[in-house]
C-alpha atoms as a PDB file:
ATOM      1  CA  UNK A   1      37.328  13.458 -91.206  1.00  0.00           C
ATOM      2  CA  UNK A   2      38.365  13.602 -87.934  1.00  0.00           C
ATOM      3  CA  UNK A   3      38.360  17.556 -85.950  1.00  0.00           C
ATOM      4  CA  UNK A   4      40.016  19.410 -83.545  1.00  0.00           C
ATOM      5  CA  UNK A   5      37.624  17.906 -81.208  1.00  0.00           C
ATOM      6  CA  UNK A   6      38.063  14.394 -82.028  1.00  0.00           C
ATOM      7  CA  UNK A   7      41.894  14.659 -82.882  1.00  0.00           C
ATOM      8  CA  UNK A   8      42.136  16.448 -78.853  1.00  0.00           C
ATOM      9  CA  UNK A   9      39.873  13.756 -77.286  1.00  0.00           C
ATOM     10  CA  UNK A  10      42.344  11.299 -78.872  1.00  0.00           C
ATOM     11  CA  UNK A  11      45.445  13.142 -77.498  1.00  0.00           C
ATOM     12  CA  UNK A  12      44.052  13.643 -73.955  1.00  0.00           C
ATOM     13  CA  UNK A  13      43.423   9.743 -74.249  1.00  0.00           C
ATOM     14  CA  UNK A  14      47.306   8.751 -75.426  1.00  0.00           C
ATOM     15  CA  UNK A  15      49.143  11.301 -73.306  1.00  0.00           C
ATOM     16  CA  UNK A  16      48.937   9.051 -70.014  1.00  0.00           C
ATOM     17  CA  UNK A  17      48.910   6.089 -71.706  1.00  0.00           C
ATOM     18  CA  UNK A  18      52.065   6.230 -73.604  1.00  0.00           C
ATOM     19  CA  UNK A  19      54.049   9.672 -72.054  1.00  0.00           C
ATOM     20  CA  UNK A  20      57.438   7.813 -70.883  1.00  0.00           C
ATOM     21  CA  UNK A  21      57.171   5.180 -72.938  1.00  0.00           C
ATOM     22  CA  UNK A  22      60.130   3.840 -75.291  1.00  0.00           C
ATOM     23  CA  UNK A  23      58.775   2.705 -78.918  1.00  0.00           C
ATOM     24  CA  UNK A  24      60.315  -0.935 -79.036  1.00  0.00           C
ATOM     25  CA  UNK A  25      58.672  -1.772 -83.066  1.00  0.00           C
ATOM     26  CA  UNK A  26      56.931  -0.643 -85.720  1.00  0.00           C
ATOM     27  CA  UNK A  27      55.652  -2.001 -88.941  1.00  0.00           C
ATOM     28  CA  UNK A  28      53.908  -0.308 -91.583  1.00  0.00           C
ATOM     29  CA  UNK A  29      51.866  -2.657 -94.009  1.00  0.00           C
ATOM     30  CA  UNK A  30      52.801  -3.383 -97.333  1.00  0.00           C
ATOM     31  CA  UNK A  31      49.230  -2.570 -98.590  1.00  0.00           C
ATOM     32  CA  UNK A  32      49.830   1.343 -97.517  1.00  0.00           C
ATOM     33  CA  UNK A  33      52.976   2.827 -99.733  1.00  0.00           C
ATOM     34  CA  UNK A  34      51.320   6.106 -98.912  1.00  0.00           C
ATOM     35  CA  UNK A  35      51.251   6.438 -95.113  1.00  0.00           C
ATOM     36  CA  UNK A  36      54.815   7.034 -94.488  1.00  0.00           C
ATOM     37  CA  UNK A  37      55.452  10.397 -95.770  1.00  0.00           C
ATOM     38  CA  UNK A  38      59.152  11.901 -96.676  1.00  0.00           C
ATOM     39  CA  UNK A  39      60.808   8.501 -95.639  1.00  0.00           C
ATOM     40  CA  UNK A  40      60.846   5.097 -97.342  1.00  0.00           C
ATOM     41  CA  UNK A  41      58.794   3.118 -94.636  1.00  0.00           C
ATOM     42  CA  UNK A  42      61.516   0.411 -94.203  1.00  0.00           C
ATOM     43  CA  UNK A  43      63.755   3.620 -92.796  1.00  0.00           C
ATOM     44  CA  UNK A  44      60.187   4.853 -91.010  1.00  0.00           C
ATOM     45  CA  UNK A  45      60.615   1.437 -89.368  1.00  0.00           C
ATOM     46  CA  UNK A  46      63.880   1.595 -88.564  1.00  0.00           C
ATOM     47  CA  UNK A  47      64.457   4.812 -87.223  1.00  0.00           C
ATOM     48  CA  UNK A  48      61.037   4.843 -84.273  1.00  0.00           C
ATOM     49  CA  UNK A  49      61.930   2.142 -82.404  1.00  0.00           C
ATOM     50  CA  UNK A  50      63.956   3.351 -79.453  1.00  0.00           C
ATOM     51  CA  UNK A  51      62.471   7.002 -79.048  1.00  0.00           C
ATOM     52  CA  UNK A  52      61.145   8.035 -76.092  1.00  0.00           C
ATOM     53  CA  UNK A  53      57.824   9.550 -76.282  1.00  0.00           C
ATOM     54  CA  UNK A  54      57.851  12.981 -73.781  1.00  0.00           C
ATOM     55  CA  UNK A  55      54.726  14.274 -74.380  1.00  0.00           C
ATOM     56  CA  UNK A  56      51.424  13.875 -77.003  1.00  0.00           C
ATOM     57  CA  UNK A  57      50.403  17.080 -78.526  1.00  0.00           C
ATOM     58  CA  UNK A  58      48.215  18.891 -81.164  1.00  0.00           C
ATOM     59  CA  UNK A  59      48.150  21.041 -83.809  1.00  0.00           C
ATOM     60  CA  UNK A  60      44.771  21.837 -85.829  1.00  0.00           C
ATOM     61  CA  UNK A  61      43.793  18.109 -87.081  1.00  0.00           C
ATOM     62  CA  UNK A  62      47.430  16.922 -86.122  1.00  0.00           C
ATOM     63  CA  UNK A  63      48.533  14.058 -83.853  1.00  0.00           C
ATOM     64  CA  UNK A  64      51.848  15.003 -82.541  1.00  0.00           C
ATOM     65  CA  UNK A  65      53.953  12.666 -80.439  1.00  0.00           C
ATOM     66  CA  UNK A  66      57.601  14.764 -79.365  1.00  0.00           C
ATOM     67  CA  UNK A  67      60.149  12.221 -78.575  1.00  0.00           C
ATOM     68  CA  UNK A  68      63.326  12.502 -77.838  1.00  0.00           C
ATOM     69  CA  UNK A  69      66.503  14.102 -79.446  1.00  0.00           C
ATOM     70  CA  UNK A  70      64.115  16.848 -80.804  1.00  0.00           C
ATOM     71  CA  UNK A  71      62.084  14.324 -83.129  1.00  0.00           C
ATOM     72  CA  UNK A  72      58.162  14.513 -83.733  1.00  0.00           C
ATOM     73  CA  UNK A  73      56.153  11.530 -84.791  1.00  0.00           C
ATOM     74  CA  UNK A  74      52.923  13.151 -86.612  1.00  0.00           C
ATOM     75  CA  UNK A  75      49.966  11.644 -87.603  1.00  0.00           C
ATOM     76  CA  UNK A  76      46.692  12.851 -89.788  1.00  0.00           C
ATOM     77  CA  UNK A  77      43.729  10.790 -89.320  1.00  0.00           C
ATOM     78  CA  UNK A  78      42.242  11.882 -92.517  1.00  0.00           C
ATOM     79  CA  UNK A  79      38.744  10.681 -93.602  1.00  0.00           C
ATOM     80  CA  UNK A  80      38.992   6.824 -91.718  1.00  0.00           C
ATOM     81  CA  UNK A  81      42.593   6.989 -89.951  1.00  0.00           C
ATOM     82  CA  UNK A  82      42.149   5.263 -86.396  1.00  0.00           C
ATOM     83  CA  UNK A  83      44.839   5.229 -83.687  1.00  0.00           C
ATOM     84  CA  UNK A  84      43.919   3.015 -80.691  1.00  0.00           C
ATOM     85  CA  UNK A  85      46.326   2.083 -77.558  1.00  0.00           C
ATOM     86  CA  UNK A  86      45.289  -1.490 -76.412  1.00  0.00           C
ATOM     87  CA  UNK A  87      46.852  -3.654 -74.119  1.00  0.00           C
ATOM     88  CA  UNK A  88      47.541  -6.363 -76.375  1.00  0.00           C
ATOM     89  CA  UNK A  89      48.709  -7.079 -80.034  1.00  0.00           C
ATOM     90  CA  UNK A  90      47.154  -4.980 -82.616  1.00  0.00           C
ATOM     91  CA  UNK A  91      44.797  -7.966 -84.303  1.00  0.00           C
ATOM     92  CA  UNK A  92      45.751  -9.091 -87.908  1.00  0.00           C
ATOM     93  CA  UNK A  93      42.539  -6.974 -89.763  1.00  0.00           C
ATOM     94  CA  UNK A  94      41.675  -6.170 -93.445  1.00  0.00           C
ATOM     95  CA  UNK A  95      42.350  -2.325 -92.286  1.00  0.00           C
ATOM     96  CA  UNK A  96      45.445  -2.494 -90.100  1.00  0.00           C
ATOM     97  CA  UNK A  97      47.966  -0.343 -91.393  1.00  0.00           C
ATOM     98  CA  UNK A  98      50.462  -0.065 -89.214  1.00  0.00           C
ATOM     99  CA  UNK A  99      51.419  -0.909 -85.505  1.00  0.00           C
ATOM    100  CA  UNK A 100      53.907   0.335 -82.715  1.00  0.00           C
ATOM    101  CA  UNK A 101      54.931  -1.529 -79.850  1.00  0.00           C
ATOM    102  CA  UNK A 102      55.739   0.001 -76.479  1.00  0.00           C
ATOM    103  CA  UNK A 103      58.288  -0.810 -73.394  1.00  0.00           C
ATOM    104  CA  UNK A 104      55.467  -1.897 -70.899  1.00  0.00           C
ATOM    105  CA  UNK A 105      53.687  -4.533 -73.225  1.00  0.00           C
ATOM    106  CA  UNK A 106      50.885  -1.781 -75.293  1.00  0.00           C
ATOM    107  CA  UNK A 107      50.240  -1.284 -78.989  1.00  0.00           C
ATOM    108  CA  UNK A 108      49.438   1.498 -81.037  1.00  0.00           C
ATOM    109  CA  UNK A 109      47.632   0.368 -83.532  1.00  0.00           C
ATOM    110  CA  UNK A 110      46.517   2.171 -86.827  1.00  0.00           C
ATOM    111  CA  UNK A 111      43.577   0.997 -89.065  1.00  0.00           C
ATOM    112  CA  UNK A 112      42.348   2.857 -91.894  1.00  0.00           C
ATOM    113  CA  UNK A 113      39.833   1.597 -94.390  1.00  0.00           C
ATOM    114  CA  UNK A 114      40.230   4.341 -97.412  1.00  0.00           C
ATOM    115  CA  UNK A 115      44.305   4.500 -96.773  1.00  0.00           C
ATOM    116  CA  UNK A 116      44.397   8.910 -96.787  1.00  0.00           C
ATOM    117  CA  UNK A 117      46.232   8.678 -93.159  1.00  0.00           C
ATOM    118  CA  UNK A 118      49.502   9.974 -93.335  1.00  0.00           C
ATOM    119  CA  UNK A 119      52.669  10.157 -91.116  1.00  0.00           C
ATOM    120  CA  UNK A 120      55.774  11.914 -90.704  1.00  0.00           C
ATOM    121  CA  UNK A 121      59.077  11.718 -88.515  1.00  0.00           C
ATOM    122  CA  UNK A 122      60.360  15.143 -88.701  1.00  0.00           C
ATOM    123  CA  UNK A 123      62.640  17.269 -86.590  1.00  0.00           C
ATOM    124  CA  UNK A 124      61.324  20.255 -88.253  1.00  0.00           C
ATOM    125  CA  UNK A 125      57.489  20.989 -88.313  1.00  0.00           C
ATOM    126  CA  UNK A 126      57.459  23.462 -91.085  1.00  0.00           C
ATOM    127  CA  UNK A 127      58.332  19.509 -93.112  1.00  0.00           C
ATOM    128  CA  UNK A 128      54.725  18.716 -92.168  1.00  0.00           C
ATOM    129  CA  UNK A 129      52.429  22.171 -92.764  1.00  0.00           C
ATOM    130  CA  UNK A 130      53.989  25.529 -92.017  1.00  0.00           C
ATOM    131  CA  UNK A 131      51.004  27.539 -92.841  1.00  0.00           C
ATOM    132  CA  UNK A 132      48.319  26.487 -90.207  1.00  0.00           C
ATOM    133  CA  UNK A 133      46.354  29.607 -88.876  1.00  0.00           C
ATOM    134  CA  UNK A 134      45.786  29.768 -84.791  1.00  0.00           C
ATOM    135  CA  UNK A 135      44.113  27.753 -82.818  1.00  0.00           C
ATOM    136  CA  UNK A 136      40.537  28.371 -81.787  1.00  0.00           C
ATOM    137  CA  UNK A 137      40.381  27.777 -78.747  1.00  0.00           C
ATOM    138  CA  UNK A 138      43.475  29.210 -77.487  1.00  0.00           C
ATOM    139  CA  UNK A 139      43.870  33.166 -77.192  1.00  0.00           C
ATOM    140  CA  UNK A 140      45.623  33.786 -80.664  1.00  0.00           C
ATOM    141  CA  UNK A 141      42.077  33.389 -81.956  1.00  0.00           C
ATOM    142  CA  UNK A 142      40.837  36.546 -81.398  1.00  0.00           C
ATOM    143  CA  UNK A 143      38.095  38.872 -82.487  1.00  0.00           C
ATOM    144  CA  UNK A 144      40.138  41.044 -84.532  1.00  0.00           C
ATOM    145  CA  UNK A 145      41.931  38.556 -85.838  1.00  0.00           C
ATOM    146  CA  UNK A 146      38.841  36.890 -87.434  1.00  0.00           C
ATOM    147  CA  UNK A 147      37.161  39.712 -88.916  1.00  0.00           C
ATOM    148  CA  UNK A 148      40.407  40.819 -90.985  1.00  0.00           C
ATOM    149  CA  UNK A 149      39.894  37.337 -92.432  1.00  0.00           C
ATOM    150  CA  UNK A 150      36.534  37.848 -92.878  1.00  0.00           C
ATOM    151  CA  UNK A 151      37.092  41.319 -94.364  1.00  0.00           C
ATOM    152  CA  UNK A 152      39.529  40.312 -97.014  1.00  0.00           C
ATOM    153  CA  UNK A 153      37.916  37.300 -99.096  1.00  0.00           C
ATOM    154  CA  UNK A 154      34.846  37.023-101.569  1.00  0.00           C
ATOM    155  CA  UNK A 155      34.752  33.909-100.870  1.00  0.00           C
ATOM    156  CA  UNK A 156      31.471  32.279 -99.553  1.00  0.00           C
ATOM    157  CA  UNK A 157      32.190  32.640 -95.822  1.00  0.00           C
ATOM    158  CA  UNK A 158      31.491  28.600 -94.888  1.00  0.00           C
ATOM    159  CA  UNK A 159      34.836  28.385 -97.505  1.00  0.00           C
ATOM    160  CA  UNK A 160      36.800  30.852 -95.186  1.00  0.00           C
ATOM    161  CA  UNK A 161      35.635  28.598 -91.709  1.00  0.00           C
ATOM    162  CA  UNK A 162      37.220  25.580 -93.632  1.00  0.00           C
ATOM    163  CA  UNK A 163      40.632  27.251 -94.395  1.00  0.00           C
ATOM    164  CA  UNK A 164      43.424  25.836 -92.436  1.00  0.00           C
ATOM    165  CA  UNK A 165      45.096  29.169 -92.681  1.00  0.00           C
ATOM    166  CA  UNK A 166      42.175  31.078 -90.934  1.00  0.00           C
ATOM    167  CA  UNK A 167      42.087  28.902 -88.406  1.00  0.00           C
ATOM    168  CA  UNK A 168      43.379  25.510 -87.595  1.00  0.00           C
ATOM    169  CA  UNK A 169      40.938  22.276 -86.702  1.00  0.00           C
ATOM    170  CA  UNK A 170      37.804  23.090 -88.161  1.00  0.00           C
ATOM    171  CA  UNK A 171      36.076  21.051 -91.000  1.00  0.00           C
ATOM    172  CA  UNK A 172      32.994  20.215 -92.229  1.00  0.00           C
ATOM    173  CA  UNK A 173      30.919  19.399 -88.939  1.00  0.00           C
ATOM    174  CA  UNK A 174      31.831  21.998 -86.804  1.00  0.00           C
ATOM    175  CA  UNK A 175      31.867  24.771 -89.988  1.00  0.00           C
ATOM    176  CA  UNK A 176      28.044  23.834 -90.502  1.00  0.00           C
ATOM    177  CA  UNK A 177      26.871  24.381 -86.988  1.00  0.00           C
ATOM    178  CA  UNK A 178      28.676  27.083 -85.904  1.00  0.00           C
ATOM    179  CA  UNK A 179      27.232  28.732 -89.251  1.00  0.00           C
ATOM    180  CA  UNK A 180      23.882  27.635 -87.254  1.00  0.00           C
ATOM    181  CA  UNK A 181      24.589  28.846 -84.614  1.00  0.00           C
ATOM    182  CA  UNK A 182      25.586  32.757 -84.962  1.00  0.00           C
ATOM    183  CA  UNK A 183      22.558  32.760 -87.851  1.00  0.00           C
ATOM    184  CA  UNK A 184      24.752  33.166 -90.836  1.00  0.00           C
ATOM    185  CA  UNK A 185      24.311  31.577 -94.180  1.00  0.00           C
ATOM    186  CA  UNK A 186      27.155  29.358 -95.122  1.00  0.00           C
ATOM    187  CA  UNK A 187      26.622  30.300 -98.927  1.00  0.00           C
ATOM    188  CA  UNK A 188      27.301  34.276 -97.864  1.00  0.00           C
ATOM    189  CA  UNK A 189      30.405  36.329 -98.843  1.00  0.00           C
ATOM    190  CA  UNK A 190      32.642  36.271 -96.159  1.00  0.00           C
ATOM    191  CA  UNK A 191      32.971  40.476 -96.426  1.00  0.00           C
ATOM    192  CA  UNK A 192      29.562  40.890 -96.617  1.00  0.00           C
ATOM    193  CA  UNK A 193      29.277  39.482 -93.038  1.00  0.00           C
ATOM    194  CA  UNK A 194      28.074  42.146 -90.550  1.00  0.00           C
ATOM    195  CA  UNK A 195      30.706  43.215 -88.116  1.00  0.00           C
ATOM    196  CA  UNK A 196      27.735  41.684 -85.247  1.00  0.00           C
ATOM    197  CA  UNK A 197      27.845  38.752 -87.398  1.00  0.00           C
ATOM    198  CA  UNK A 198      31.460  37.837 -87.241  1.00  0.00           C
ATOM    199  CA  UNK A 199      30.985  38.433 -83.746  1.00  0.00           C
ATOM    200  CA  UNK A 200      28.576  35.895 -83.554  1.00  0.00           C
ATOM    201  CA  UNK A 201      30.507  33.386 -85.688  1.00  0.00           C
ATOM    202  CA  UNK A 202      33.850  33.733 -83.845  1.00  0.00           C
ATOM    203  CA  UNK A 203      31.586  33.044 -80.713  1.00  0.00           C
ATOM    204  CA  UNK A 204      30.153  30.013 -82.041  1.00  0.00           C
ATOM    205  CA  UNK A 205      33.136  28.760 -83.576  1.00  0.00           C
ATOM    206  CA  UNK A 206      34.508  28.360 -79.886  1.00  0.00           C
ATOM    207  CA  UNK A 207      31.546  27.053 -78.065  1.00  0.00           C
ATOM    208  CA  UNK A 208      30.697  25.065 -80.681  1.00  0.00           C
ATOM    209  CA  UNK A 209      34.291  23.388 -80.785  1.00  0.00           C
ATOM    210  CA  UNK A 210      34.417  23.103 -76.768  1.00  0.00           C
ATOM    211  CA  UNK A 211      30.634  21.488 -76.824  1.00  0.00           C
ATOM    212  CA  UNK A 212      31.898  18.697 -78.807  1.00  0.00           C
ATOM    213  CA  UNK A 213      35.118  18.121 -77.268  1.00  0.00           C
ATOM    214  CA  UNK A 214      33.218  17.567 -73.916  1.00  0.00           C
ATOM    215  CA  UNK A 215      31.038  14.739 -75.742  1.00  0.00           C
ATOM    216  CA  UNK A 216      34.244  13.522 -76.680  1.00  0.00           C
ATOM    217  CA  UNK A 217      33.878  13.826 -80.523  1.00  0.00           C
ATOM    218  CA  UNK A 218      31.326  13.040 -83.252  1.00  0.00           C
ATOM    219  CA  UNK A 219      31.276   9.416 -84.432  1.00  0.00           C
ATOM    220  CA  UNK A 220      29.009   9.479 -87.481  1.00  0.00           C
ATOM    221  CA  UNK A 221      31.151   7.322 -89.120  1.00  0.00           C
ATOM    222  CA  UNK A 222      34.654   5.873 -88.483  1.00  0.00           C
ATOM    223  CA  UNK A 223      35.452   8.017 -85.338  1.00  0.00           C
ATOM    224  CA  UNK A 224      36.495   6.062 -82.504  1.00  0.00           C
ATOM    225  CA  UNK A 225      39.015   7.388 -79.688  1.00  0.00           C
ATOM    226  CA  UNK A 226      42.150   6.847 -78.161  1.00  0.00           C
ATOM    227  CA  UNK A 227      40.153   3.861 -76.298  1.00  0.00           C
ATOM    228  CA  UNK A 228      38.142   2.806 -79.200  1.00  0.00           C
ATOM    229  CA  UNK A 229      35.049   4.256 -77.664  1.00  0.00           C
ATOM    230  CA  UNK A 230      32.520   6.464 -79.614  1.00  0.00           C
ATOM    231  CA  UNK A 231      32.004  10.465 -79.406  1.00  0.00           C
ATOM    232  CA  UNK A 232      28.333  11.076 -78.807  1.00  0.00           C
ATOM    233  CA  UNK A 233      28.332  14.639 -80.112  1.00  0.00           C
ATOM    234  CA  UNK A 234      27.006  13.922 -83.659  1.00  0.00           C
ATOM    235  CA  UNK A 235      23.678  13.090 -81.123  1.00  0.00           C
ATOM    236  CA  UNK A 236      23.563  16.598 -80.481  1.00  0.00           C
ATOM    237  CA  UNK A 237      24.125  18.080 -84.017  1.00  0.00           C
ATOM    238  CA  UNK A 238      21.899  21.039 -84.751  1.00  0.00           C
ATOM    239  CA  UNK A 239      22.192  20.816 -89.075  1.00  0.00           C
ATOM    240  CA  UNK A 240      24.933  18.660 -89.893  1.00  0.00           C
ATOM    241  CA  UNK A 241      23.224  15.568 -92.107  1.00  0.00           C
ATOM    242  CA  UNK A 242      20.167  16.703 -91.114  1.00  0.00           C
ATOM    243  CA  UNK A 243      18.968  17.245 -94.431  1.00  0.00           C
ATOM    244  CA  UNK A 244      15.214  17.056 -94.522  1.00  0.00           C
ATOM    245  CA  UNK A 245      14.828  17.234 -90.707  1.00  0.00           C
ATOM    246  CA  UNK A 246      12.911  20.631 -89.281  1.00  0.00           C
ATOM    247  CA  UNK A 247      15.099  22.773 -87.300  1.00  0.00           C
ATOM    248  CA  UNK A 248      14.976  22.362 -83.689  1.00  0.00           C
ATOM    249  CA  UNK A 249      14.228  26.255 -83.682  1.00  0.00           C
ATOM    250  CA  UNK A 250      11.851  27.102 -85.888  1.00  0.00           C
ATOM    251  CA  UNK A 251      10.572  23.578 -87.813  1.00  0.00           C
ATOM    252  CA  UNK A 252      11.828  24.381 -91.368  1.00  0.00           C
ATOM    253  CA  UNK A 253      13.361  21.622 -93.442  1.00  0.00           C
ATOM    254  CA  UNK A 254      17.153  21.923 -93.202  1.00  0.00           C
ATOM    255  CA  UNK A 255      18.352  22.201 -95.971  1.00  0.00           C
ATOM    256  CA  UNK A 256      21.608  20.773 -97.944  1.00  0.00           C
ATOM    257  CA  UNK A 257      23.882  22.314-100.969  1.00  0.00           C
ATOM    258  CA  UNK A 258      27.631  22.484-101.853  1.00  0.00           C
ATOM    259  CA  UNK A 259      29.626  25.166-101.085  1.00  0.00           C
ATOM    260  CA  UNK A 260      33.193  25.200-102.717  1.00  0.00           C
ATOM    261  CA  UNK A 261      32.253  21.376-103.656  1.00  0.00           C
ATOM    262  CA  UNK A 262      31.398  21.095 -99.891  1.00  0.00           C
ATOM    263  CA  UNK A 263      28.482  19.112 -98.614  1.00  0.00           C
ATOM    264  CA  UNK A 264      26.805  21.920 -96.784  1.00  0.00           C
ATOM    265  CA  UNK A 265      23.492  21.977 -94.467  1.00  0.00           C
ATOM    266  CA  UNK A 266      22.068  24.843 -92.926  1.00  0.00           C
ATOM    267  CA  UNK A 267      18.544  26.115 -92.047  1.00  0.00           C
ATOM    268  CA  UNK A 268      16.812  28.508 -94.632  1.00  0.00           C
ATOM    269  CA  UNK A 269      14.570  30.608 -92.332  1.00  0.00           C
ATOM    270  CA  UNK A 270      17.223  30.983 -89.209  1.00  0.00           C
ATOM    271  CA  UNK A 271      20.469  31.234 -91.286  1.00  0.00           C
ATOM    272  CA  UNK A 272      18.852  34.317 -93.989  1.00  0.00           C
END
């Protein structure tokens, strides 16, 4: 599933491409009942065309486009969701879901091959998710804030990186190596973490989120961006599907279990 670093390379993509523009069509495809969320997606259809879009932004894994008259067009990837602006007609595929026609001749085009994307036109976010935690990489993420998190829950702590509450944008990747990273085992109860440790983490949570967002994203998969283009980040990755592999550190095998039904990888000698 797409991340905070591959949903923000997407938005810093879109937001000079399509800030101004006025949505002229949109269809959704019969084959996804699911996409349009709240709304029948005949009124989905209906009720886009015409906004203007005034700005592209984020929120944890969140596309947000704010048009006009107060309303927000939002859009979750999920596990295969693609969004691509292309300067011609979004081509009749198996996976095209829907597509969105702007005033200077562009598409917006939407394929998904497992059909978990989802969007909303809202003039309330709290209709979307009202209980994301702050961002981590803007200032609301602090220290303090972290290790109260950390403090309260039993949970193992790779569970507590992945809640949406905590903190908004991380998922599986970028939970695994920041684990790596500040030398804490994922399978480890959050409260038992050291007070250096959740130092650590809350460090690597941040540079690992702003290392990837410079490489534009991970693309192990279905990731493209805003341009179609691959992320090369998942070149870089330290554990994540490296099962097998010796650490770049200190050569043991990394190794891979489930945490809270997770697929989780982390090395056994640096992350004790």
């Amino acid at each position: 599933m797409p991340e905070l670093p591959e949903v923000e390379t997407i938005r810093r993509d879109l937001l000079p491409l399509v800030k101004g523009r006025t949505i002229t069509s949109a269809w959704i495809s019969e084959n996804a009942p699911r996409l349009v969320q709240l709304l029948p997606p005949e009124e989905f259809e209906r009720a886009l065309p015409g906004r203007v879009i005034q700005d592209v932004s984020r929120r944890g894994k969140y596309l947000i486009f704010n048009l006009d008259a107060g309303m927000m067009w939002v859009v979750h990837l999920r596990m295969t969701g693609r969004l691509r602006h292309q300067a011609v007609r979004c081509a009749d595929e198996d996976y095209l879901r829907a597509s969105f026609s702007l005033d200077d001749g562009t598409w917006l085009c939407f394929n998904d091959l497992r059909k978990f994307g989802t969007m909303w036109l809202v003039d309330d976010w709290a209709l979307v998710k009202a209980d994301l935690g702050p961002e981590p990489l803007d200032d609301e993420f602090d220290l303090n804030h972290f290790r109260r998190h950390l403090k309260r829950r039993k949970a193992p702590v790779k569970s507590v990186l992945l809640d949406q509450t905590v903190l908004a944008g991380v998922g599986n990747i970028y939970a695994d190596e920041a684990l790596f990273v500040a030398g804490v085992d994922p399978r480890k109860a959050a409260n038992r973490v050291s007070a250096p440790g959740g130092a650590k983490l809350h460090a690597a949570v941040i540079a690992v989120l702003h290392e990837a967002l410079g490489d534009r994203g991970s693309s192990f998969s279905d990731y493209v961006d805003g341009k179609g283009n691959e992320g090369t980040h998942h070149l870089k990755v330290k554990v994540f599907r490296r099962t097998g592999q010796p650490c770049f550190e200190c050569g043991t095998l990394i190794r891979r279990v489930k945490v809270a039904g997770r697929s989780t990888h982390f090395c056994p000698k640096c992350q004790r």
